[in-house]
C-alpha atoms as a PDB file:
ATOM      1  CA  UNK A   1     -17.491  83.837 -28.204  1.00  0.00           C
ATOM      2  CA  UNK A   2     -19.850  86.476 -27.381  1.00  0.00           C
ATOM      3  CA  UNK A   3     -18.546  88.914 -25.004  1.00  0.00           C
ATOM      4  CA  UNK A   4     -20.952  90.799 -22.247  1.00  0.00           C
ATOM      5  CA  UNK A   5     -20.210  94.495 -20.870  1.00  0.00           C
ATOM      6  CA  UNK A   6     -19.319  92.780 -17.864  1.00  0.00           C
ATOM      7  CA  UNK A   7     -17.343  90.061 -19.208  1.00  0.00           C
ATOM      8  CA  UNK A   8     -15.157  92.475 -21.113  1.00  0.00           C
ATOM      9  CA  UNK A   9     -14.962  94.601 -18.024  1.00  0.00           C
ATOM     10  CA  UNK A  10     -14.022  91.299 -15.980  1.00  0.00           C
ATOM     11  CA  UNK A  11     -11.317  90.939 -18.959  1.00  0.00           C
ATOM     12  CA  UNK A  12      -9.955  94.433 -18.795  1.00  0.00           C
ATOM     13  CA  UNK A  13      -9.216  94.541 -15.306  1.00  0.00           C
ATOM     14  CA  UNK A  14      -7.655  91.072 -15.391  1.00  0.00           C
ATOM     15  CA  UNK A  15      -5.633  92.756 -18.105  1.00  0.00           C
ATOM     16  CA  UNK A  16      -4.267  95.873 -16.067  1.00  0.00           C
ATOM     17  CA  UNK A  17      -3.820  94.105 -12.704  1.00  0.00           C
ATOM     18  CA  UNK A  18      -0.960  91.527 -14.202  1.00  0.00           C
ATOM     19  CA  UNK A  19       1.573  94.337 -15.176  1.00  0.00           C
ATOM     20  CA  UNK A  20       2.687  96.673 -13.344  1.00  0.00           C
ATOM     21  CA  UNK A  21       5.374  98.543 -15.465  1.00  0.00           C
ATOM     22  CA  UNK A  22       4.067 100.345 -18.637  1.00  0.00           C
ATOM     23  CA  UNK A  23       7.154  98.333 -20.973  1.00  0.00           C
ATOM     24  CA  UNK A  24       5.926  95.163 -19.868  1.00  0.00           C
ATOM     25  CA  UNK A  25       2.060  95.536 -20.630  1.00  0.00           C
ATOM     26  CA  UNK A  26       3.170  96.395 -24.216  1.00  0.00           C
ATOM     27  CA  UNK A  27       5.338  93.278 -24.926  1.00  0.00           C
ATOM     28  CA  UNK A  28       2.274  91.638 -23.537  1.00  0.00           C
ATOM     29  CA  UNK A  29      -0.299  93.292 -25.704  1.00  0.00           C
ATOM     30  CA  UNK A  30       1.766  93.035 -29.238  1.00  0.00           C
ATOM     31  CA  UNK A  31       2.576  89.467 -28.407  1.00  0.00           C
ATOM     32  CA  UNK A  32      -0.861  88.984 -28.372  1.00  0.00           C
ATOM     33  CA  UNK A  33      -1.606  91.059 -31.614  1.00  0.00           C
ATOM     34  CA  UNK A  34      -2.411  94.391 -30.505  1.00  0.00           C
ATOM     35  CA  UNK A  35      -0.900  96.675 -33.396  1.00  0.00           C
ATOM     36  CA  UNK A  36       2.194  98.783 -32.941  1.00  0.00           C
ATOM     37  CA  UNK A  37      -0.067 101.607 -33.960  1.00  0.00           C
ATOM     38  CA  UNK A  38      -2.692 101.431 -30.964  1.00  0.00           C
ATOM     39  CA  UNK A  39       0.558 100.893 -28.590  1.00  0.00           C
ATOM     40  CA  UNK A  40       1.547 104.223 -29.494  1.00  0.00           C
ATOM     41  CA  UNK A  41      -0.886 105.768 -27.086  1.00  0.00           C
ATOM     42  CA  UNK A  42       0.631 103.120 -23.797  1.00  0.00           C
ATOM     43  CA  UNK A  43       2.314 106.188 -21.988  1.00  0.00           C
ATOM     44  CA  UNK A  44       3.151 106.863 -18.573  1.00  0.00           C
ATOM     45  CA  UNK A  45       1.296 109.880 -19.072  1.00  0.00           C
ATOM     46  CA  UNK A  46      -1.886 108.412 -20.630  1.00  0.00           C
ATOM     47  CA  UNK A  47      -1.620 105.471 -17.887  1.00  0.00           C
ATOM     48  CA  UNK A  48      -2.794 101.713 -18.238  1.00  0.00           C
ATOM     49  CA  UNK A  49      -6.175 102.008 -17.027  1.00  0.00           C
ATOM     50  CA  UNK A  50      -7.069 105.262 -19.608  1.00  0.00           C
ATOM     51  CA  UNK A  51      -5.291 103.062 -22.183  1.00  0.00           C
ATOM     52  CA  UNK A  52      -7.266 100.371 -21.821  1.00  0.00           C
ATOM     53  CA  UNK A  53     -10.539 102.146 -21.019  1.00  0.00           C
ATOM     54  CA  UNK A  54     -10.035 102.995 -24.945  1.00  0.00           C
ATOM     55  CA  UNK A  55      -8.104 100.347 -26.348  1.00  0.00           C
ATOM     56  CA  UNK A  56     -11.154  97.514 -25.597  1.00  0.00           C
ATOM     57  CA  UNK A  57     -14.225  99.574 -27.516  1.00  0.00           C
ATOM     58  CA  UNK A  58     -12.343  99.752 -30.238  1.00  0.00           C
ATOM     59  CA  UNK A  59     -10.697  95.915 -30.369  1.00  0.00           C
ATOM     60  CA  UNK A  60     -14.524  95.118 -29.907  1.00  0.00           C
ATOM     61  CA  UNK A  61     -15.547  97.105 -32.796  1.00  0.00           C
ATOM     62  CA  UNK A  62     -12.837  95.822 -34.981  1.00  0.00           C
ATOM     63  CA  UNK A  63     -13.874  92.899 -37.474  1.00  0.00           C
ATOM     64  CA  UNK A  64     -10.991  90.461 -36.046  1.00  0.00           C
ATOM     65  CA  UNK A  65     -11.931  91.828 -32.376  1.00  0.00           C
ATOM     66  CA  UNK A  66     -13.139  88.586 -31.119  1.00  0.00           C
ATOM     67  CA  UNK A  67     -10.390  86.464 -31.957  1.00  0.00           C
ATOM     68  CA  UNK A  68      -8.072  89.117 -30.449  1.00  0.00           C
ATOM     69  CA  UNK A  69     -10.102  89.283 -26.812  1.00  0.00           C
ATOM     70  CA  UNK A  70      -9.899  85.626 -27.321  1.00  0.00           C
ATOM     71  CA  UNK A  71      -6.278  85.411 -27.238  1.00  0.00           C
ATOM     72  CA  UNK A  72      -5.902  88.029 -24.688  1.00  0.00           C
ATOM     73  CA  UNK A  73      -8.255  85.850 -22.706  1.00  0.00           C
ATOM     74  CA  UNK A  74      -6.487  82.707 -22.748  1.00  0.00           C
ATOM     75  CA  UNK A  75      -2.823  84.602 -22.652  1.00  0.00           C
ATOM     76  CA  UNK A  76      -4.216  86.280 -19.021  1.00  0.00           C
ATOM     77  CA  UNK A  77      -5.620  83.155 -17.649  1.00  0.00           C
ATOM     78  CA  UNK A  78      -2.814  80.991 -17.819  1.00  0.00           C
ATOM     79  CA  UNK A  79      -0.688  83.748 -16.452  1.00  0.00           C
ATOM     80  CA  UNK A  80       1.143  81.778 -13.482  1.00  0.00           C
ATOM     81  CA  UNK A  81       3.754  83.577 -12.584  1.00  0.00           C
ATOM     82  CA  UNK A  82       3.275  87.417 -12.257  1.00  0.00           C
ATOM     83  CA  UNK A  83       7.319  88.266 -12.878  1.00  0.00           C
ATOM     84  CA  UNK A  84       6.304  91.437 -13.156  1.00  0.00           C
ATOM     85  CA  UNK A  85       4.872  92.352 -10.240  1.00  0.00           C
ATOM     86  CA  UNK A  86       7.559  90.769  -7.863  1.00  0.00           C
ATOM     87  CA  UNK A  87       9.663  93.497  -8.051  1.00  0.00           C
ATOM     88  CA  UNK A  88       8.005  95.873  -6.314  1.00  0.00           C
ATOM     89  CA  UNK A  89       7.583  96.493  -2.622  1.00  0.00           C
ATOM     90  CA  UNK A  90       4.042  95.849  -2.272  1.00  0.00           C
ATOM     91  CA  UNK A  91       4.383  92.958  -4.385  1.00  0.00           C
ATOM     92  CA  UNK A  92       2.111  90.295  -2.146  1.00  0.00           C
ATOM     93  CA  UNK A  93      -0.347  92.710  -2.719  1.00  0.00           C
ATOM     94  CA  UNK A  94      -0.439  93.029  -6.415  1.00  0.00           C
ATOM     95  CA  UNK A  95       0.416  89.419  -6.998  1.00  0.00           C
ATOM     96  CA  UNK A  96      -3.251  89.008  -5.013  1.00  0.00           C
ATOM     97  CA  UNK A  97      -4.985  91.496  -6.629  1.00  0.00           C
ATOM     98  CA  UNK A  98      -3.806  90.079  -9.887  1.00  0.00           C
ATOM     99  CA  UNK A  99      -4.548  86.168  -9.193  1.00  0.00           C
ATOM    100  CA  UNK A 100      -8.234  87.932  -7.558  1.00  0.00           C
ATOM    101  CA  UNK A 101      -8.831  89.728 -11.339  1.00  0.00           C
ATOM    102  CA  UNK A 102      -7.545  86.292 -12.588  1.00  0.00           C
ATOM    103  CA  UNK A 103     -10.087  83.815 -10.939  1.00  0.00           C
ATOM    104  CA  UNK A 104     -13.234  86.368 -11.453  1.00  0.00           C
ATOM    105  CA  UNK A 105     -12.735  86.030 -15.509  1.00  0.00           C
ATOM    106  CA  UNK A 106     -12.431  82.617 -14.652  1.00  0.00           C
ATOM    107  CA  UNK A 107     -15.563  82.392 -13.148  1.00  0.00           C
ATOM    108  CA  UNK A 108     -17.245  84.403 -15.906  1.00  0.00           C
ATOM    109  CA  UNK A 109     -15.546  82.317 -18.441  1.00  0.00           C
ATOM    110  CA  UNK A 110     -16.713  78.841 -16.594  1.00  0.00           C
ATOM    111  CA  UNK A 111     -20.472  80.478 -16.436  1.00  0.00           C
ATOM    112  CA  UNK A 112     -20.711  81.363 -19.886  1.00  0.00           C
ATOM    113  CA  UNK A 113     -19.532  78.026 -20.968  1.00  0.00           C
ATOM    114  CA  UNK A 114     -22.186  76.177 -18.789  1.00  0.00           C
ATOM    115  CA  UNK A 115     -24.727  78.855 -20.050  1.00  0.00           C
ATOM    116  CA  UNK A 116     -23.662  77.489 -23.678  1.00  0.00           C
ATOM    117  CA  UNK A 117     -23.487  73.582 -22.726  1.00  0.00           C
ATOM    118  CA  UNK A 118     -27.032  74.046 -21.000  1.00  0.00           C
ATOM    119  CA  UNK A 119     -27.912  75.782 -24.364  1.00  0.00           C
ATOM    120  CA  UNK A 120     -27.063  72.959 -26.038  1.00  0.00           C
ATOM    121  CA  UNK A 121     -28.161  70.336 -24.027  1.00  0.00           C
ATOM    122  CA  UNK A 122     -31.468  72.144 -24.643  1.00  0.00           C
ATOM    123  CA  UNK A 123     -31.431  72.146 -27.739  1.00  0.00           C
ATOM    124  CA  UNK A 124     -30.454  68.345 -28.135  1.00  0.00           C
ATOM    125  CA  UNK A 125     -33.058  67.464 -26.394  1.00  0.00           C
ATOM    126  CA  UNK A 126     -35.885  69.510 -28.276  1.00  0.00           C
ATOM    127  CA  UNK A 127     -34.078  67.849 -31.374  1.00  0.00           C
ATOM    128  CA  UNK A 128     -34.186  64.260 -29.638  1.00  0.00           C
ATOM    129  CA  UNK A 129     -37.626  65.106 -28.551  1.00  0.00           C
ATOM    130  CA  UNK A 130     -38.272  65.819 -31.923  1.00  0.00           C
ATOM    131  CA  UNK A 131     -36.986  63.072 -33.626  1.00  0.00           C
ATOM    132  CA  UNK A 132     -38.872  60.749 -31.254  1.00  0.00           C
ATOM    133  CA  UNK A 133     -42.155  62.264 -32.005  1.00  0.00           C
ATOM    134  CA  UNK A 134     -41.428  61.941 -35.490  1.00  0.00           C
ATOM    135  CA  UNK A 135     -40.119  58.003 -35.477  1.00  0.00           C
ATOM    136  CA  UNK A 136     -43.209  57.370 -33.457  1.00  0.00           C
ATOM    137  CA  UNK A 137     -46.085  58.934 -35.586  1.00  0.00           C
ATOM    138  CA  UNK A 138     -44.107  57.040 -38.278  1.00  0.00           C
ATOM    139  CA  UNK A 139     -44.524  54.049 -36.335  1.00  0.00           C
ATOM    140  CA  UNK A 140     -47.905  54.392 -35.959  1.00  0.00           C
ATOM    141  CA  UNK A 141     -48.615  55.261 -39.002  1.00  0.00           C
ATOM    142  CA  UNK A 142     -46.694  52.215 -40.465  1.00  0.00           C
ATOM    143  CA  UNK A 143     -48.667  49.749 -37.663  1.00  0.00           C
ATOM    144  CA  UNK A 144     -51.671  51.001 -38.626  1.00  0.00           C
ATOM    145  CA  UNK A 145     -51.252  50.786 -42.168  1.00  0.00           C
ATOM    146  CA  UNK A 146     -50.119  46.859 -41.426  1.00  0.00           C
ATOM    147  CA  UNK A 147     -53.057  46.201 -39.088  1.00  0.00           C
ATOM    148  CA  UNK A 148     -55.352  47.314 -41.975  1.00  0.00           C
ATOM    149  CA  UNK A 149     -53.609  45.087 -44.426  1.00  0.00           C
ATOM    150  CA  UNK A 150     -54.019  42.220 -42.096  1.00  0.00           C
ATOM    151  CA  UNK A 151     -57.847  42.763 -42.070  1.00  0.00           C
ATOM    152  CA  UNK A 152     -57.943  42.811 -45.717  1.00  0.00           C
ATOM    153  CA  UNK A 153     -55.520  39.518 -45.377  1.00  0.00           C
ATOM    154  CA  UNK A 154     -58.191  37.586 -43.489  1.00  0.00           C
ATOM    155  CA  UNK A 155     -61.438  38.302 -45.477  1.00  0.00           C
ATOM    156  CA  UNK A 156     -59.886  36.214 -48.177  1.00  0.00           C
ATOM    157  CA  UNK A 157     -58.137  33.658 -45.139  1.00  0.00           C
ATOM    158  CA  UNK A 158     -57.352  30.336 -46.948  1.00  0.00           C
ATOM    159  CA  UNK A 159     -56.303  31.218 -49.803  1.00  0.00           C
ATOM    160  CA  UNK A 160     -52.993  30.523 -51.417  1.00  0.00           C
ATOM    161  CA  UNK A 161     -52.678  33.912 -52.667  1.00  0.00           C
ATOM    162  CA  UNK A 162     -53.672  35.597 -49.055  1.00  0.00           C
ATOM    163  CA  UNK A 163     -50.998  32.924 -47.974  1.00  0.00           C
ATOM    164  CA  UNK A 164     -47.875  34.420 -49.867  1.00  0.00           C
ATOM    165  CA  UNK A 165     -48.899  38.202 -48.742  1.00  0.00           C
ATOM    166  CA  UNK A 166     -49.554  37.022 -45.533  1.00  0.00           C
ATOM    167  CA  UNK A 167     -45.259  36.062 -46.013  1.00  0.00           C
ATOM    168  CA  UNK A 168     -44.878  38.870 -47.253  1.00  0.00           C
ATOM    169  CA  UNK A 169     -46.381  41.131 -44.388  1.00  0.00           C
ATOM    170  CA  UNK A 170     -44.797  39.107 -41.871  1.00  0.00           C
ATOM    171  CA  UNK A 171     -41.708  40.555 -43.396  1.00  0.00           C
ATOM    172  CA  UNK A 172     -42.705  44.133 -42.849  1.00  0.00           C
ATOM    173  CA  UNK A 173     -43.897  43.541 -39.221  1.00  0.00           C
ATOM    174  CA  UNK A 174     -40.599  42.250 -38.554  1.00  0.00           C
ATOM    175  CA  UNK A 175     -38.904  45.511 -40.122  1.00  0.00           C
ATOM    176  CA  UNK A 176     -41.353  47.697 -38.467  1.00  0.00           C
ATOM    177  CA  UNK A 177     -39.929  46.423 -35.295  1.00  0.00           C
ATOM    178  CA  UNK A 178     -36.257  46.515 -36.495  1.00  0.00           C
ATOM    179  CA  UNK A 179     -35.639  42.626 -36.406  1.00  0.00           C
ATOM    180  CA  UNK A 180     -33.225  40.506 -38.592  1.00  0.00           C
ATOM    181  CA  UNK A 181     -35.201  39.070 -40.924  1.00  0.00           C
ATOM    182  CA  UNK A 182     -34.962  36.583 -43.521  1.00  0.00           C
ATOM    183  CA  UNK A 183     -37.549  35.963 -46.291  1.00  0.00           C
ATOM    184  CA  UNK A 184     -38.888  32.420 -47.086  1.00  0.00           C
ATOM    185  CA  UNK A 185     -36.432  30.003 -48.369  1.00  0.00           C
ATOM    186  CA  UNK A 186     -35.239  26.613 -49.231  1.00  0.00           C
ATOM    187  CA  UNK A 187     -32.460  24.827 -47.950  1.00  0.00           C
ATOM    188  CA  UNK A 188     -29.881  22.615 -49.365  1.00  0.00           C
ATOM    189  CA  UNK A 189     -32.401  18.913 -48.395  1.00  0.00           C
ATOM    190  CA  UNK A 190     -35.076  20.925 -50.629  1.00  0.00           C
ATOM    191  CA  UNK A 191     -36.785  21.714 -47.392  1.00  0.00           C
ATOM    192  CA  UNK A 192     -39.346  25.218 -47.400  1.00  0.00           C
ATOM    193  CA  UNK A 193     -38.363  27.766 -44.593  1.00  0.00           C
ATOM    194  CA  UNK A 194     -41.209  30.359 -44.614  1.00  0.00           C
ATOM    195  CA  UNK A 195     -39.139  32.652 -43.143  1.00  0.00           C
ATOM    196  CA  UNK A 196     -36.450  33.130 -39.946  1.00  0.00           C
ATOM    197  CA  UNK A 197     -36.405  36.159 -37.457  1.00  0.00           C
ATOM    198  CA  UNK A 198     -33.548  36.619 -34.770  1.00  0.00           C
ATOM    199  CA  UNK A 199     -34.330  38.401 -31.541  1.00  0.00           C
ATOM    200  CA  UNK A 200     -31.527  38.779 -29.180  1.00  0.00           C
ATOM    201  CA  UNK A 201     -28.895  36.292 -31.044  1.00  0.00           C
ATOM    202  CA  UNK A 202     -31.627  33.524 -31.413  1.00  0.00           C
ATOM    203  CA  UNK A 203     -32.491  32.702 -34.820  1.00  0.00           C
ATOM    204  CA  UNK A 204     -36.245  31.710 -35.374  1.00  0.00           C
ATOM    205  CA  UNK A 205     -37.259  29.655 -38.093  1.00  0.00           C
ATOM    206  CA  UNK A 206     -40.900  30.387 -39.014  1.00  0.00           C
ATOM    207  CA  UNK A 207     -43.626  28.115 -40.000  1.00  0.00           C
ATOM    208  CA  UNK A 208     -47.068  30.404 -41.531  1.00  0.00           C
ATOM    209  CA  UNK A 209     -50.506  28.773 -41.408  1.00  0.00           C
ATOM    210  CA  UNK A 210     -52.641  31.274 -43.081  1.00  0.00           C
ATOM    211  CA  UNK A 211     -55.460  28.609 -43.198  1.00  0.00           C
ATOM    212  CA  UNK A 212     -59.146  28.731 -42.607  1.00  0.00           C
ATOM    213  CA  UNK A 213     -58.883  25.358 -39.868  1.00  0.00           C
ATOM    214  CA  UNK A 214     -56.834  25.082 -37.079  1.00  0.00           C
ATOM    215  CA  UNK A 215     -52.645  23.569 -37.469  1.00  0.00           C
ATOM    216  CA  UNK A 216     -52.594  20.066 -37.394  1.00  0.00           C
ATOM    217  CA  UNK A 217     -49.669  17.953 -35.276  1.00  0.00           C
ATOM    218  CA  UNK A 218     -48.410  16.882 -38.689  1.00  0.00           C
ATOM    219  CA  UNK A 219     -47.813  20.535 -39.427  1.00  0.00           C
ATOM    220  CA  UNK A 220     -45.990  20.727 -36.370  1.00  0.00           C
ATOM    221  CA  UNK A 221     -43.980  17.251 -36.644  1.00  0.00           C
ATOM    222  CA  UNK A 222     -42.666  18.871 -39.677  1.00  0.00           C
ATOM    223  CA  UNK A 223     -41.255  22.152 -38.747  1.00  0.00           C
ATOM    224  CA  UNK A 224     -39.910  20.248 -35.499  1.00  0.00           C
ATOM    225  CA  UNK A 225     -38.154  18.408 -37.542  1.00  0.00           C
ATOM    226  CA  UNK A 226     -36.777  21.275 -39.781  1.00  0.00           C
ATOM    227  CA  UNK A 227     -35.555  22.981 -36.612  1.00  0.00           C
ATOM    228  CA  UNK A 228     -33.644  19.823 -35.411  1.00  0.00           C
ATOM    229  CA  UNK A 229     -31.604  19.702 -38.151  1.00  0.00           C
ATOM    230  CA  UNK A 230     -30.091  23.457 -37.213  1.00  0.00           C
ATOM    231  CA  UNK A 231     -27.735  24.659 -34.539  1.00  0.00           C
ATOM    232  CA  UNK A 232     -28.189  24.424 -31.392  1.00  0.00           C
ATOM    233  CA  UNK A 233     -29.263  28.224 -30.764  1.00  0.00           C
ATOM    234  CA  UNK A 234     -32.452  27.548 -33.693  1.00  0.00           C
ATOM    235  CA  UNK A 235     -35.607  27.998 -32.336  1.00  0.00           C
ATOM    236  CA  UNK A 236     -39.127  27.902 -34.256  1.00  0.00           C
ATOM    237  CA  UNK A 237     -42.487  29.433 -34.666  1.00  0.00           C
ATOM    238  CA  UNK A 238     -45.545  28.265 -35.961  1.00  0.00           C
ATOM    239  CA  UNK A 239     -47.548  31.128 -36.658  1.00  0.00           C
ATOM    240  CA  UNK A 240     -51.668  29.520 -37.134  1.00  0.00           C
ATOM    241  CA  UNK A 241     -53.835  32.223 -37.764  1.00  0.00           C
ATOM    242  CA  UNK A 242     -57.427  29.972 -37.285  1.00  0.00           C
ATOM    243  CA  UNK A 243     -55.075  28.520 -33.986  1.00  0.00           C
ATOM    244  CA  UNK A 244     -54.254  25.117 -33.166  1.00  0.00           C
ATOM    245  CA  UNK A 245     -55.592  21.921 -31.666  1.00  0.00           C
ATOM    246  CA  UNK A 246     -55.348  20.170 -28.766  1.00  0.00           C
ATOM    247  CA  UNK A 247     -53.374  17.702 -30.220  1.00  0.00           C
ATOM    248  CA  UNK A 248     -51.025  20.245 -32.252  1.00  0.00           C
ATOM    249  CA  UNK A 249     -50.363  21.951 -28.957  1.00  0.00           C
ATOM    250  CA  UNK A 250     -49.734  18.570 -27.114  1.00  0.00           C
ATOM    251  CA  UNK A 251     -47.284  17.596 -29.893  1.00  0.00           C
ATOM    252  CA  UNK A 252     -45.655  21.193 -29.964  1.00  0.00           C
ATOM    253  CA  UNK A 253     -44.939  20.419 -26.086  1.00  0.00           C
ATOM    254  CA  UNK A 254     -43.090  17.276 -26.376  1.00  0.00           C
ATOM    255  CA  UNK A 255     -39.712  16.975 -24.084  1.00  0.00           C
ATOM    256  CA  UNK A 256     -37.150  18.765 -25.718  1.00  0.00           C
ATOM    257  CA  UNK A 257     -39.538  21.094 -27.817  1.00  0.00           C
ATOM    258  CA  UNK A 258     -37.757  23.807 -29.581  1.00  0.00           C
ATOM    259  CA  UNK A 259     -40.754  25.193 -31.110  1.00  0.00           C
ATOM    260  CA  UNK A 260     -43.572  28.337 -29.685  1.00  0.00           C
ATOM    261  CA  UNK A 261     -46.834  28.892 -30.966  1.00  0.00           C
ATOM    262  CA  UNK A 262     -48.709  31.824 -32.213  1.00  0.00           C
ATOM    263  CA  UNK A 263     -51.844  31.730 -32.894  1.00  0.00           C
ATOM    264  CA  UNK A 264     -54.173  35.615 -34.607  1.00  0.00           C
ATOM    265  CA  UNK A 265     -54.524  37.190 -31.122  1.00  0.00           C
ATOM    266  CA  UNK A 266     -50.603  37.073 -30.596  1.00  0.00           C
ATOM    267  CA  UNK A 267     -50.126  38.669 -33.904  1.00  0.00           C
ATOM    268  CA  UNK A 268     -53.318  41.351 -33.534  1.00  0.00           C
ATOM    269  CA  UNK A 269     -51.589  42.344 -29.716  1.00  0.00           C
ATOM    270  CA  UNK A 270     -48.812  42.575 -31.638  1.00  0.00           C
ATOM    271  CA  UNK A 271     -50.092  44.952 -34.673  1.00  0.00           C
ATOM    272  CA  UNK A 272     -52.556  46.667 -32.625  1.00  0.00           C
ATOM    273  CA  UNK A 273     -49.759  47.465 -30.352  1.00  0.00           C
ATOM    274  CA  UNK A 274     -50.133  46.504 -27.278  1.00  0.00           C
ATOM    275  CA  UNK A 275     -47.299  43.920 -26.974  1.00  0.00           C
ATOM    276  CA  UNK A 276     -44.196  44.275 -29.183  1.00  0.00           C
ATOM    277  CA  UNK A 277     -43.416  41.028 -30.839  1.00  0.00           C
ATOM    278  CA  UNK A 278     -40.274  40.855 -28.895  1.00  0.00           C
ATOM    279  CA  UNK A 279     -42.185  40.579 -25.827  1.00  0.00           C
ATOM    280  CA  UNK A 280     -44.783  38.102 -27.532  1.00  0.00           C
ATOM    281  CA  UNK A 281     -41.550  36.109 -27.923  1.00  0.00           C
ATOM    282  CA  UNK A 282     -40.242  36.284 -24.894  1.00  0.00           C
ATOM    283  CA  UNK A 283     -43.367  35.638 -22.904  1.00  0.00           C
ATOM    284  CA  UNK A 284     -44.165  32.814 -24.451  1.00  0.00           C
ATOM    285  CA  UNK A 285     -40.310  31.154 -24.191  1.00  0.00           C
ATOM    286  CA  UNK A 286     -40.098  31.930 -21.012  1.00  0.00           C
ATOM    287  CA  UNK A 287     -44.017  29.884 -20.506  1.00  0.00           C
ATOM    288  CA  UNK A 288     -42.720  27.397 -22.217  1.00  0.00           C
ATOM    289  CA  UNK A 289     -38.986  27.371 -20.366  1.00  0.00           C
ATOM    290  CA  UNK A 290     -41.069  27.102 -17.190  1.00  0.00           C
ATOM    291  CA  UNK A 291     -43.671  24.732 -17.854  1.00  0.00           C
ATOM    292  CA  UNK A 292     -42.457  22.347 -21.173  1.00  0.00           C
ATOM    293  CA  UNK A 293     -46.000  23.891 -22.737  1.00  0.00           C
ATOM    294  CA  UNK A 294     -45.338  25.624 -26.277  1.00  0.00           C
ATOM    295  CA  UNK A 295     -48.337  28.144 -25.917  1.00  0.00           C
ATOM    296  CA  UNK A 296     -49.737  30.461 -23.285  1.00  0.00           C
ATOM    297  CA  UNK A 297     -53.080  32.606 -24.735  1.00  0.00           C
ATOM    298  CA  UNK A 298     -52.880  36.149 -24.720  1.00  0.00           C
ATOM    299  CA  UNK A 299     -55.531  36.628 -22.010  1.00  0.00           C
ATOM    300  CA  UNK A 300     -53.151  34.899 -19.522  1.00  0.00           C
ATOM    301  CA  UNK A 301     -49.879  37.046 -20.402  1.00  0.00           C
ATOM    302  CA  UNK A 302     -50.286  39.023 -17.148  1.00  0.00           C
ATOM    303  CA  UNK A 303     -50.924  35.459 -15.093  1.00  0.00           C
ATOM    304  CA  UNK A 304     -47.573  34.862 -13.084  1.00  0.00           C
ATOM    305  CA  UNK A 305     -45.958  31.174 -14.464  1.00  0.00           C
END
């Protein structure tokens, strides 16, 4: 700890008004470490406040000063009972001058330690602030990298090879927003999973249409039936980038529909970002909750259902 002319002053005094008698002050001092040698000059002729007026420069010049004013410190604040200043006539007086030195340290002590905590509270938060700034130009940097890969994705739409990168970025958008995900995969029946993402304990089996025409209702037969044949808590997504039809969207809606649909402007809100695909997720569960229907367009996110 760093000690302040007034702090050490504040310590001092506390010091000299707990002991009356000359004897006592020096068991007090070389119980707390104060060397026999430095005692020597604790006379009745020098008297305690000289003493100490020369005693403290020098324990703060010494190399193991601050531990020493740190156990002095601690040794005069949990002083409780001033034995000896009882014995004395004016005793109620020195007891209160004594408990008076006592609680001004205190108060020092207390403001220097909220000087410190505010200190570091600062500096957390310039380090938070920091760290924040940093995750989030890494962010964008990361989203904009992936929104330029998707462009490059959909000049060459239809595709099988576009088909298996477009996998493989839907991947990376999942990591860039810190989501379980699992990569494409077959199951025990021989069945293909492109893919599963859980959000919020919900598991998400995904279906990817990277297609130049729109998802057919065989499409989505199929990956209703896939999701069926899960637990309970299995949901699915058919991701379509060239969209759906009517008839895809009417069979994605049937009673008891586990499935949402997503069709390129869900996934460019989501890369661009001005939806996370959380909330792309929940919006459109929550449509589809409300109303049976498996897909709400972007443009009517903000319409109350």
């Amino acid at each position: 700890m760093d000690y302040s002319a007034i702090h050490l002053e504040y310590l001092q005094e506390a010091v000299r008004a707990a002991f009356w008698r000359i004897d006592a002050l020096k068991v007090f001092l070389r119980r707390c470490g104060v060397s026999e040698k430095a005692l020597l000059n604790l006379t009745k002729e020098t008297g305690k406040r000289k003493f100490l007026d020369e005693l403290f420069p020098r324990i703060e010049a010494h190399s193991k000063g601050s531990q020493l004013l740190a156990k002095l410190q601690y040794e005069i604040l949990n002083i409780s009972e001033f034995t000896d200043l009882k014995k004395w006539e004016n005793a109620t007086e020195l007891i209160t001058e004594a408990k008076n030195a006592q609680a001004v340290l205190r108060d020092c002590v207390a403001k220097k330690q909220d000087e410190r905590q505010n200190e570091k509270d600062k500096q957390r938060r310039r380090k938070d602030a920091e760290e924040r700034r940093s995750r989030e130009a890494s962010y964008q940097l990361t989203q904009n990298k992936l929104k330029n890969e998707l462009d490059e994705l959909a000049a060459r739409i239809g595709s099988q090879k576009a088909g298996y990168e477009f996998e493989q970025w839907i991947g990376r958008l999942c990591s860039l927003h810190e989501l379980d995900y699992r990569s494409p995969y077959k199951t025990t029946d021989g069945s293909q999973i492109d893919g599963s993402v859980t959000i919020l304990d919900v598991t998400y089996l995904l279906s990817l249409k990277f297609t130049k025409s729109p998802c057919k209702p065989i499409d989505i037969a199929d990956h209703q039936d896939k999701v069926k044949q899960k637990a309970d808590m299995t949901l699915g997504i058919v991701i379509s980038m060239s969209g759906f039809t009517e008839a895809s969207k009417s069979r994605a809606s049937l009673a008891e529909t586990k499935l949402l649909l997503f069709d390129y402007s869900h996934i460019y809100s989501i890369v661009t970002g001005i939806y996370t695909l959380q909330e792309v997720v929940a919006r459109i569960r929550r449509y589809a909750s409300r109303t049976g229907k498996c897909y709400l367009s972007i443009d009517k996110f903000a319409e109350p259902t």
